[in-house]
Protein backbone atom coordinates (compact mmCIF):
# COMPACT_ATOMS: atom_id res chain seq x y z
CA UNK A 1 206.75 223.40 14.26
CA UNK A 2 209.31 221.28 14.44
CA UNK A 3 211.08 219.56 10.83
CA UNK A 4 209.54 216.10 11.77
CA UNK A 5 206.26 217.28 12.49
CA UNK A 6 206.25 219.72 9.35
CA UNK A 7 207.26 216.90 6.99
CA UNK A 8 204.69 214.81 8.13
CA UNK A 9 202.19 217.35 7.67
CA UNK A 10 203.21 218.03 4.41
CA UNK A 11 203.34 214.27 3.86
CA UNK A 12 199.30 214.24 4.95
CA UNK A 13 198.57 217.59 3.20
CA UNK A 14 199.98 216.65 -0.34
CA UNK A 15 197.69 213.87 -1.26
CA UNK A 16 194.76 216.11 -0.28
CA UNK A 17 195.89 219.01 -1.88
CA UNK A 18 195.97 216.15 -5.11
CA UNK A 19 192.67 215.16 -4.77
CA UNK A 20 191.72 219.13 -4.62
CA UNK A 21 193.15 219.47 -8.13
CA UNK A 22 191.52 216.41 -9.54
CA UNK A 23 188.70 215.98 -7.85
CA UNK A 24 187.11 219.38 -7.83
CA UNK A 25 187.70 220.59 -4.01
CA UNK A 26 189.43 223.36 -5.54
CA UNK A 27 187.78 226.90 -7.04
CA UNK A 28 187.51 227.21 -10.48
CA UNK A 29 189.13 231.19 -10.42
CA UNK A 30 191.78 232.48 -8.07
CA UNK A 31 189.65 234.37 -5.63
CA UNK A 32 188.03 230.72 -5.06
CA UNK A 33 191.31 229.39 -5.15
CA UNK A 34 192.17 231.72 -1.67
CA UNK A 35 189.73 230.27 -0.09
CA UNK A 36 190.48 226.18 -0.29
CA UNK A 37 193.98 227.19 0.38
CA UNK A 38 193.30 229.07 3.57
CA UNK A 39 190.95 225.49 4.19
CA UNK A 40 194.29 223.47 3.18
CA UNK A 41 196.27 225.52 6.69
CA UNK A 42 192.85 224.85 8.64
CA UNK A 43 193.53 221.13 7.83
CA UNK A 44 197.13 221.40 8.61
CA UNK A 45 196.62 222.69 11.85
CA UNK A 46 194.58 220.23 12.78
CA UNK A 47 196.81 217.65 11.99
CA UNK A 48 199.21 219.35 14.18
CA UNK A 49 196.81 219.65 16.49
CA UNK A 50 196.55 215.71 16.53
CA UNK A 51 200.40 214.75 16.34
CA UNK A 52 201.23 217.02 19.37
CA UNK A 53 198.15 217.02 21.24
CA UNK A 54 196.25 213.66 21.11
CA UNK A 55 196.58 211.32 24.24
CA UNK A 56 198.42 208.91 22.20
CA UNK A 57 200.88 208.46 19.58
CA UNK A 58 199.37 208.63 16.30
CA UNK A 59 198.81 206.28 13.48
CA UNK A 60 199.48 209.11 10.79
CA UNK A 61 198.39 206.44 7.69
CA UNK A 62 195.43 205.70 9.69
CA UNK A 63 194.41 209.47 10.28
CA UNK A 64 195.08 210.34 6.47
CA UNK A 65 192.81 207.06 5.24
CA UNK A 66 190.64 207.99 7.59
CA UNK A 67 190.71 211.74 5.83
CA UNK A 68 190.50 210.69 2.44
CA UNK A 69 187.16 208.47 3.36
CA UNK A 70 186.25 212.08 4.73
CA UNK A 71 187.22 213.72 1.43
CA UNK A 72 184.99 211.37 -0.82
CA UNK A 73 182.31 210.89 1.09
CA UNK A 74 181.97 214.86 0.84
CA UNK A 75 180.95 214.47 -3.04
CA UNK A 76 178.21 211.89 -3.35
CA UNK A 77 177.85 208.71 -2.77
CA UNK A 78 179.35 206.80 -6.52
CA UNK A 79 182.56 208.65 -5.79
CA UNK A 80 185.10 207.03 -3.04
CA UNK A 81 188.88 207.01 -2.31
CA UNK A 82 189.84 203.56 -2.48
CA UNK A 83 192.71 202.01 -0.73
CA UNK A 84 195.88 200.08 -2.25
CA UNK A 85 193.87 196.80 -2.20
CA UNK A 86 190.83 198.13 -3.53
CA UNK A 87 192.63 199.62 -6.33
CA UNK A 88 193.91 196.04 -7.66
CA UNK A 89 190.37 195.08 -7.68
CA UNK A 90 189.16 198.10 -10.26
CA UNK A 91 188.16 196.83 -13.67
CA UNK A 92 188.77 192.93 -13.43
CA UNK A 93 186.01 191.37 -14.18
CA UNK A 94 183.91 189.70 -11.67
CA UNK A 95 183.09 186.43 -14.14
CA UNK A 96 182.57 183.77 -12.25
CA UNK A 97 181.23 185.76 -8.78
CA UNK A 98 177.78 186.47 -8.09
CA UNK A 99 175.83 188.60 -5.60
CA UNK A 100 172.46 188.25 -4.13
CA UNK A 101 171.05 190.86 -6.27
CA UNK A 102 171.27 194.39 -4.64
CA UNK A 103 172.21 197.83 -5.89
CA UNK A 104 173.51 200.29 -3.31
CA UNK A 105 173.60 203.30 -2.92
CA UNK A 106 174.71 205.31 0.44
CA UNK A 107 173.14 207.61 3.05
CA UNK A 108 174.71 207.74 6.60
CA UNK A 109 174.75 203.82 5.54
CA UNK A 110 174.43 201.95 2.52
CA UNK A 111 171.03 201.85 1.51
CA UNK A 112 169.33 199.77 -1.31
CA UNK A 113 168.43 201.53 -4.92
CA UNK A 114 166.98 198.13 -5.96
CA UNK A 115 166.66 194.49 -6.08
CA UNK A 116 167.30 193.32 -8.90
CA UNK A 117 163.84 191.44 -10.33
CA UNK A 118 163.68 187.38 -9.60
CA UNK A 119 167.16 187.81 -7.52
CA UNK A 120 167.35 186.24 -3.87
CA UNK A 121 166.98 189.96 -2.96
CA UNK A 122 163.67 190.70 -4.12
CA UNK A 123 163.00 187.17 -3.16
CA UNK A 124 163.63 188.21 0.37
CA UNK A 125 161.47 191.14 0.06
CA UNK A 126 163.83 194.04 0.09
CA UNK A 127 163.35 197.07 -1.06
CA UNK A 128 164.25 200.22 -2.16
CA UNK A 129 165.40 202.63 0.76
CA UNK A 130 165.65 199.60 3.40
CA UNK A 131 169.26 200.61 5.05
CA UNK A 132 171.89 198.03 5.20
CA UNK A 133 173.62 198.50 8.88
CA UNK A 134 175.89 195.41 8.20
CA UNK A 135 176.93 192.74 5.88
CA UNK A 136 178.57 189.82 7.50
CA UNK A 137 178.76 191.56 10.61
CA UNK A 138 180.70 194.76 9.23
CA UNK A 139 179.04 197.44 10.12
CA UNK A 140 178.59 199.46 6.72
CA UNK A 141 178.90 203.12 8.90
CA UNK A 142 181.66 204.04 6.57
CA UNK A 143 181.92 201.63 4.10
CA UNK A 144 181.62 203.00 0.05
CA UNK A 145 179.38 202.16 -2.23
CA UNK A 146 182.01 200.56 -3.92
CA UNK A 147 183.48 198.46 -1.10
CA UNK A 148 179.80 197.42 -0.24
CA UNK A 149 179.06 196.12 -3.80
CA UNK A 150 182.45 193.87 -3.11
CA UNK A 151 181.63 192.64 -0.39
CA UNK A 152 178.04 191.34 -1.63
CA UNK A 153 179.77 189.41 -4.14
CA UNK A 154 180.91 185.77 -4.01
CA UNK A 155 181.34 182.96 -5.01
CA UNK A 156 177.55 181.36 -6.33
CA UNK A 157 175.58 179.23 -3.88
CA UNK A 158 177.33 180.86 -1.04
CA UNK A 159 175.78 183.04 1.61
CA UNK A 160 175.66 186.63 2.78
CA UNK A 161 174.49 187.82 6.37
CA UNK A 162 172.58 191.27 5.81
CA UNK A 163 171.46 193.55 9.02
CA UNK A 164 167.99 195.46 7.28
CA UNK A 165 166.65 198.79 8.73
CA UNK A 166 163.24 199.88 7.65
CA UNK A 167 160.91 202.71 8.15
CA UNK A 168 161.00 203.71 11.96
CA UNK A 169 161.93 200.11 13.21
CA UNK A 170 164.44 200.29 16.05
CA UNK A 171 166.37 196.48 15.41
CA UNK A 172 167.22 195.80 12.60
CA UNK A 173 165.97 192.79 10.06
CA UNK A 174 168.64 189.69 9.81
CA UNK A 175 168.33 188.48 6.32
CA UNK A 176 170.31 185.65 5.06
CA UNK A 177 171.07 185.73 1.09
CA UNK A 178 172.18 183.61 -1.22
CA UNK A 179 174.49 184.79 -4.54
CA UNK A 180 173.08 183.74 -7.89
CA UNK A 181 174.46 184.69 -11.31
CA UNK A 182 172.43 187.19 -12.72
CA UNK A 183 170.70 185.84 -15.39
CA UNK A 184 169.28 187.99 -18.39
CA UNK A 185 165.99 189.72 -18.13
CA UNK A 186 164.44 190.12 -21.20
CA UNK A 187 161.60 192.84 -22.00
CA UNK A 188 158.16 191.57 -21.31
CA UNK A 189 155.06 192.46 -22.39
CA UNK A 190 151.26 191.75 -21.90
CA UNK A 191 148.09 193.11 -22.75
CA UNK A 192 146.01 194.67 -20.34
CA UNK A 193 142.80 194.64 -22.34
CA UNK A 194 141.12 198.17 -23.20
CA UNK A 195 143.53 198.95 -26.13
CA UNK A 196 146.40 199.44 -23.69
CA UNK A 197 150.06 197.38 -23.67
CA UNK A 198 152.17 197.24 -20.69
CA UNK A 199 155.80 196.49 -20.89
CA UNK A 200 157.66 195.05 -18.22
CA UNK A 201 162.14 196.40 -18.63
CA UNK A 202 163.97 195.16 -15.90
CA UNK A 203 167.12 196.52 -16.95
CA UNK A 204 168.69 198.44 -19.76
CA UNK A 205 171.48 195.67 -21.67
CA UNK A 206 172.64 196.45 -25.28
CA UNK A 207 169.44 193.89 -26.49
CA UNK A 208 166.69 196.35 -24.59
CA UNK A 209 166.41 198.37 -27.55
CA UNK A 210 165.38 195.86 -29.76
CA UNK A 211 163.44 194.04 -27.58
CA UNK A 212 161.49 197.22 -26.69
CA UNK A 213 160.83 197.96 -30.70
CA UNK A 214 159.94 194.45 -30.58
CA UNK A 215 157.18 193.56 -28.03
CA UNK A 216 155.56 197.05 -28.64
CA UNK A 217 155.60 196.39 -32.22
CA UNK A 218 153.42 193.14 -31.24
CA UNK A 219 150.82 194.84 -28.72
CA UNK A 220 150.12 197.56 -31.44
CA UNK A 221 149.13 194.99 -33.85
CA UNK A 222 147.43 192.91 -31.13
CA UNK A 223 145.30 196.12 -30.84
CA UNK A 224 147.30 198.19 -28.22
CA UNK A 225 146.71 201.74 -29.32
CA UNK A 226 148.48 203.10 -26.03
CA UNK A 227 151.43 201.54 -23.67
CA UNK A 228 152.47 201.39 -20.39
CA UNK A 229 156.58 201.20 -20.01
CA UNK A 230 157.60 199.86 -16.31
CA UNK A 231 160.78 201.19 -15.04
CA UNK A 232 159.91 200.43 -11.15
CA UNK A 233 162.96 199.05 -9.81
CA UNK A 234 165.37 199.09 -13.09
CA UNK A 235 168.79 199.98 -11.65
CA UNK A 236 171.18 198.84 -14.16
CA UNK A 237 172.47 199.40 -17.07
CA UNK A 238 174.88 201.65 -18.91
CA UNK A 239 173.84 205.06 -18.94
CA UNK A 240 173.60 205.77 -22.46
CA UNK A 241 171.33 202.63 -22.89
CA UNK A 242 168.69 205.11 -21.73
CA UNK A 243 169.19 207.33 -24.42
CA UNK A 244 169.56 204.48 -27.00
CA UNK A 245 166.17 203.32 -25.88
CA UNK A 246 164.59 206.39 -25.42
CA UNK A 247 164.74 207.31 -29.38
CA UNK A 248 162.43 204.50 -30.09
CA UNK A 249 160.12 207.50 -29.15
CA UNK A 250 161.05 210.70 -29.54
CA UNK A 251 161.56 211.88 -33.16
CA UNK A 252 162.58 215.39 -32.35
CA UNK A 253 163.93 217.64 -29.76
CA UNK A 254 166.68 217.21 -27.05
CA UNK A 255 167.22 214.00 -24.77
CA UNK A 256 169.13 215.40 -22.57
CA UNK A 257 172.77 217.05 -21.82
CA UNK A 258 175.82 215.29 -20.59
CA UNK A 259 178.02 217.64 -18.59
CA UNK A 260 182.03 217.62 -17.78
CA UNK A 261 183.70 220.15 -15.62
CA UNK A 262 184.60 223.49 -17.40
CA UNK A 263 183.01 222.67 -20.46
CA UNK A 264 180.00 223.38 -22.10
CA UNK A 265 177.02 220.67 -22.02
CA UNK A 266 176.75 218.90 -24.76
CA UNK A 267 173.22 217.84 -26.05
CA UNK A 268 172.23 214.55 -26.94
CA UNK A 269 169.71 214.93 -29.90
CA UNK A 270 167.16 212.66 -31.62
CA UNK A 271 168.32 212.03 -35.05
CA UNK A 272 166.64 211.00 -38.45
CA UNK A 273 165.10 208.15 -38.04
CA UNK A 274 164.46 208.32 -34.61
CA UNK A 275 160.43 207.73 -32.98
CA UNK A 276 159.40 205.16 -34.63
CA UNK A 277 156.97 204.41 -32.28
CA UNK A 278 153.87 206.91 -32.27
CA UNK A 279 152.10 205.61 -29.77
CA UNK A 280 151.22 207.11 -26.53
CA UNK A 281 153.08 206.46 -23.60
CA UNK A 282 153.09 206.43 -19.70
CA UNK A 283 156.42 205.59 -18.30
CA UNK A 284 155.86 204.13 -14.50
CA UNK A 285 158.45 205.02 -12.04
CA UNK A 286 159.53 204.49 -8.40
CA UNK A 287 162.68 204.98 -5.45
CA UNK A 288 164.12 202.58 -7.21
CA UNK A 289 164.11 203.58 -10.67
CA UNK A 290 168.08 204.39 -11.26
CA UNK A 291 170.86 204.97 -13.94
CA UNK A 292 170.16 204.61 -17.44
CA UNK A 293 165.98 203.38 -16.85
CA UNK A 294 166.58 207.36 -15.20
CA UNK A 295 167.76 208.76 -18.24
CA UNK A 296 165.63 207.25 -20.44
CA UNK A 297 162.37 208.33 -18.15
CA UNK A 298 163.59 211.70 -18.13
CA UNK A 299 164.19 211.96 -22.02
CA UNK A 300 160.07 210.77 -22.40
CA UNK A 301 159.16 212.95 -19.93
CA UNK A 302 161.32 216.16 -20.60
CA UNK A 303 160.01 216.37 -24.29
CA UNK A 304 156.29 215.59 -23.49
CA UNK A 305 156.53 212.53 -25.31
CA UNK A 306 155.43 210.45 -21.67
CA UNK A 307 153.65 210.76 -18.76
CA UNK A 308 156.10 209.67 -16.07
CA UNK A 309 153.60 208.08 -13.48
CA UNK A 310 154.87 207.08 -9.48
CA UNK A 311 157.28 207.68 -7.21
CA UNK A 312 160.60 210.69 -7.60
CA UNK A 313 163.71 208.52 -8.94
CA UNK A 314 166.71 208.08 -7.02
CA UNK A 315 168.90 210.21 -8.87
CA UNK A 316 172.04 208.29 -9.66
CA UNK A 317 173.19 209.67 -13.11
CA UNK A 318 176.73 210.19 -13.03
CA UNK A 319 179.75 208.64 -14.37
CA UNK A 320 183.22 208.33 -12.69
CA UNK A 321 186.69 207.25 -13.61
CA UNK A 322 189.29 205.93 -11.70
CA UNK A 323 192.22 208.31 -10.72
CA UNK A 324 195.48 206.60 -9.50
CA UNK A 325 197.39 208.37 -6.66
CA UNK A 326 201.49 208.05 -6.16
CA UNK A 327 201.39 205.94 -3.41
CA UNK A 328 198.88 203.19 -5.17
CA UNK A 329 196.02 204.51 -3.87
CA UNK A 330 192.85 205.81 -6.16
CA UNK A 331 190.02 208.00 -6.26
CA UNK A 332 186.84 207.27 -8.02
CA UNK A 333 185.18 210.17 -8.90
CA UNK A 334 181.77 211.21 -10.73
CA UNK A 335 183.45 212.83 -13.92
CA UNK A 336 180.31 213.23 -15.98
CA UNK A 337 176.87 214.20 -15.09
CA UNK A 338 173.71 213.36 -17.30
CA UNK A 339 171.09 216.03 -17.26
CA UNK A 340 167.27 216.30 -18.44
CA UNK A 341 166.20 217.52 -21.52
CA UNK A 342 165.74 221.02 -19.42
CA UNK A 343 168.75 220.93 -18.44
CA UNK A 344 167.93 220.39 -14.94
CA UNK A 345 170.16 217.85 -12.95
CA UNK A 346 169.10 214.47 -12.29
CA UNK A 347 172.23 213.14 -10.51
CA UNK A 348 171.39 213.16 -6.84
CA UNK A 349 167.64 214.87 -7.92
CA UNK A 350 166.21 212.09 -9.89
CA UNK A 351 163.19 212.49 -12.33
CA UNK A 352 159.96 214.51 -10.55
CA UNK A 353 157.03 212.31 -11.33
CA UNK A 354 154.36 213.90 -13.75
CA UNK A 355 151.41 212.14 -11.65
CA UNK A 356 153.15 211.12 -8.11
CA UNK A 357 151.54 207.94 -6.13
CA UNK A 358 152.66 207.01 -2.77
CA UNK A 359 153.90 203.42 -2.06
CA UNK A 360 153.03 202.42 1.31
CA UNK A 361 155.56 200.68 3.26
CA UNK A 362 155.53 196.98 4.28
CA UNK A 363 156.59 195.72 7.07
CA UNK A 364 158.94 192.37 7.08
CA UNK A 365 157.39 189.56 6.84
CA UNK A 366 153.93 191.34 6.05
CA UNK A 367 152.43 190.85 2.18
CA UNK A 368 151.43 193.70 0.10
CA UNK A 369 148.39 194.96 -0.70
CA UNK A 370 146.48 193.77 -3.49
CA UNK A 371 146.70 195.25 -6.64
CA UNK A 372 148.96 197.74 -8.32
CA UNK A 373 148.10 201.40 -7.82
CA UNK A 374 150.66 202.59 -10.25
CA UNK A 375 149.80 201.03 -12.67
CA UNK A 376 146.12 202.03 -12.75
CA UNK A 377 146.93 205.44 -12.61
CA UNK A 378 149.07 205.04 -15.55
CA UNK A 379 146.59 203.51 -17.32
CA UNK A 380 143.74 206.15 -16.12
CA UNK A 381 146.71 209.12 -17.26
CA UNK A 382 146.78 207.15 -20.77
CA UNK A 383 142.91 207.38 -21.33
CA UNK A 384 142.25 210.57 -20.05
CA UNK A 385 144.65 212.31 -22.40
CA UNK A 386 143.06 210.02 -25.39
CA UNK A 387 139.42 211.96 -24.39
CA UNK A 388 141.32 215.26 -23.94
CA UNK A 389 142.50 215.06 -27.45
């Protein structure tokens, strides 16, 4: 190998070998540690391989951003390596921008947790799981989560081009958005008649708590001896917000585990005062149930205090940090992983339903089917268990 060629491979292999130490690619003990190395020479010999071999003369910063991509997209999909310009763009605030109301998540393309309730999005009639092969006419192939979420936002009133894939179609779905501000959605509630509440959260904000405590508080003394909590679709929201909410109703036990690498989990408990509301509870979930309205179906539903009625969760309940890299470059990395009251992982997992219903899928431009089988179920769960007791 010659000195030119060795210092560029050692120019390609040290970043990697730095996101190795931070982000995990390395073993934990040195046996493990033997391995990834021998996997470090693999990767500098095929960079070698490239340099001397390849039919033309190589873009070496385009081969190693092209590697890092690689790298990430190895982990899952919140974690990415973000480029120089990216990196200017982490933490300031996106006041005054808007977005047509998506969360995205990635498989082989970006693909849609949710849209958001009342958004242009759900206007549209996406839903959770429809892929997104483009936006704007970039083709999301290998495009982050993080980059994808940039590019939906905008300035308000403006528009956003969106190629849809659903189901088996072959074409995909052109779907023209508009951004909006998100506006607030407050915790509804309504009676259902036959002694049962149902209450509508949309998203976990620091306000859901109290608003939760709040309209429950009012179906109970409407009559409500039993409550339905909707989750279908909730994708956002601190994390912890789930946990905050979820000791409205459990008085006792363990909520779940937050876990960091090499250390022990650390339980998050309910503490005095905690379950103040007695009543029982069905907690109605779907694909599109993410983040914290995850974490705080898993709490209810890990200590028996819920039936968790639908559809498996999407299993997004991580958190990651940003990781600057010498050259300005970054890494954002899942640091943090929130687990069920068992113990069990729910990042990349989600939350097994209790009583599982099927959602048929709808075609574009087709309208649902009357009715909301979910929700009966939930209700039917509620008053069974009431004549079981």
């Amino acid at each position: 190998m010659t000195p030119r060629l060795r210092a560029i491979v050692l120019a390609v292999s040290l970043p990697v070998l730095a996101f190795a130490v931070i982000g995990g690619f390395l073993g934990r003990e040195a046996s493990a540690q033997g391995e990834n190395y021998k996997s470090l020479r693999i990767f500098e010999d095929v960079v070698s391989l490239i340099l001397n071999n390849y039919v033309e003369d190589v873009d070496v910063d385009k081969v190693m951003h092209g590697a890092m991509h690689g790298l990430a997209d190895g982990l899952d999909p919140d974690s990415a390596y973000l480029d120089a310009r990216q990196m200017k763009t982490v933490g300031v605030p996106v006041t005054g921008l808007a977005d047509p109301g998506i969360e995205l998540t990635r498989q082989y393309y970006l693909r849609i947790i949710a849209a958001r309730e009342g958004s242009p999005a759900a206007k549209a009639g996406l839903r959770p799981g429809d892929y997104v092969r483009s936006i704007n006419g970039q083709s999301t192939r290998d495009t982050t989560v993080y980059e994808g979420m940039q590019l939906l936002r905008g300035k308000a009133g403006t528009k956003v081009t969106l190629a849809i894939l659903r189901g088996n179609a072959a074409e995909p779905h052109e779907v023209v958005l508009t951004r909006e501000a998100a506006a607030a959605l407050p915790v509804r509630a309504r009676n259902l008649g036959n002694a049962t509440g149902y209450v509508r959260v949309a998203e976990f904000s620091k306000a859901t708590a109290a608003q939760l405590r709040n309209e429950v508080t009012s179906l109970t003394r409407g009559g409500a001896t039993r409550v339905v909590i909707d989750v279908r679709g909730t994708a956002t929201g601190d994390l912890d917000l789930g946990y905050e909410a979820a000791r409205l109703f459990v008085a006792t036990g363990t909520l779940g585990y937050t876990q960091s690498r090499g250390k022990e989990k650390q339980a998050v408990s309910a503490a005095t005062g905690d379950g103040a509301i007695t009543a029982p509870v069905a907690v109605l979930t779907d694909a599109g149930t993410s983040g914290a309205a995850e974490i705080f179906a898993a709490a209810l539903g890990g200590t028996k205090r819920a039936s968790v009625v639908g559809e498996r969760t999407v299993g997004r309940a991580g958190r990651q940090k940003v990781v600057t890299l010498p050259d300005g470059t970054g890494l954002l990395l899942t640091h943090i992983l929130y687990l069920a009251p068992t113990g069990g992982a729910l990042h990349e997992r989600g939350v097994a339903p209790d009583v599982a219903v099927d959602v048929p899928s709808v075609d574009f431009g087709v309208e649902p089917t009357p009715g909301d089988p979910a929700l009966d179920k939930a209700v039917e769960t509620l008053t069974a268990a009431k004549k079981a007791a």
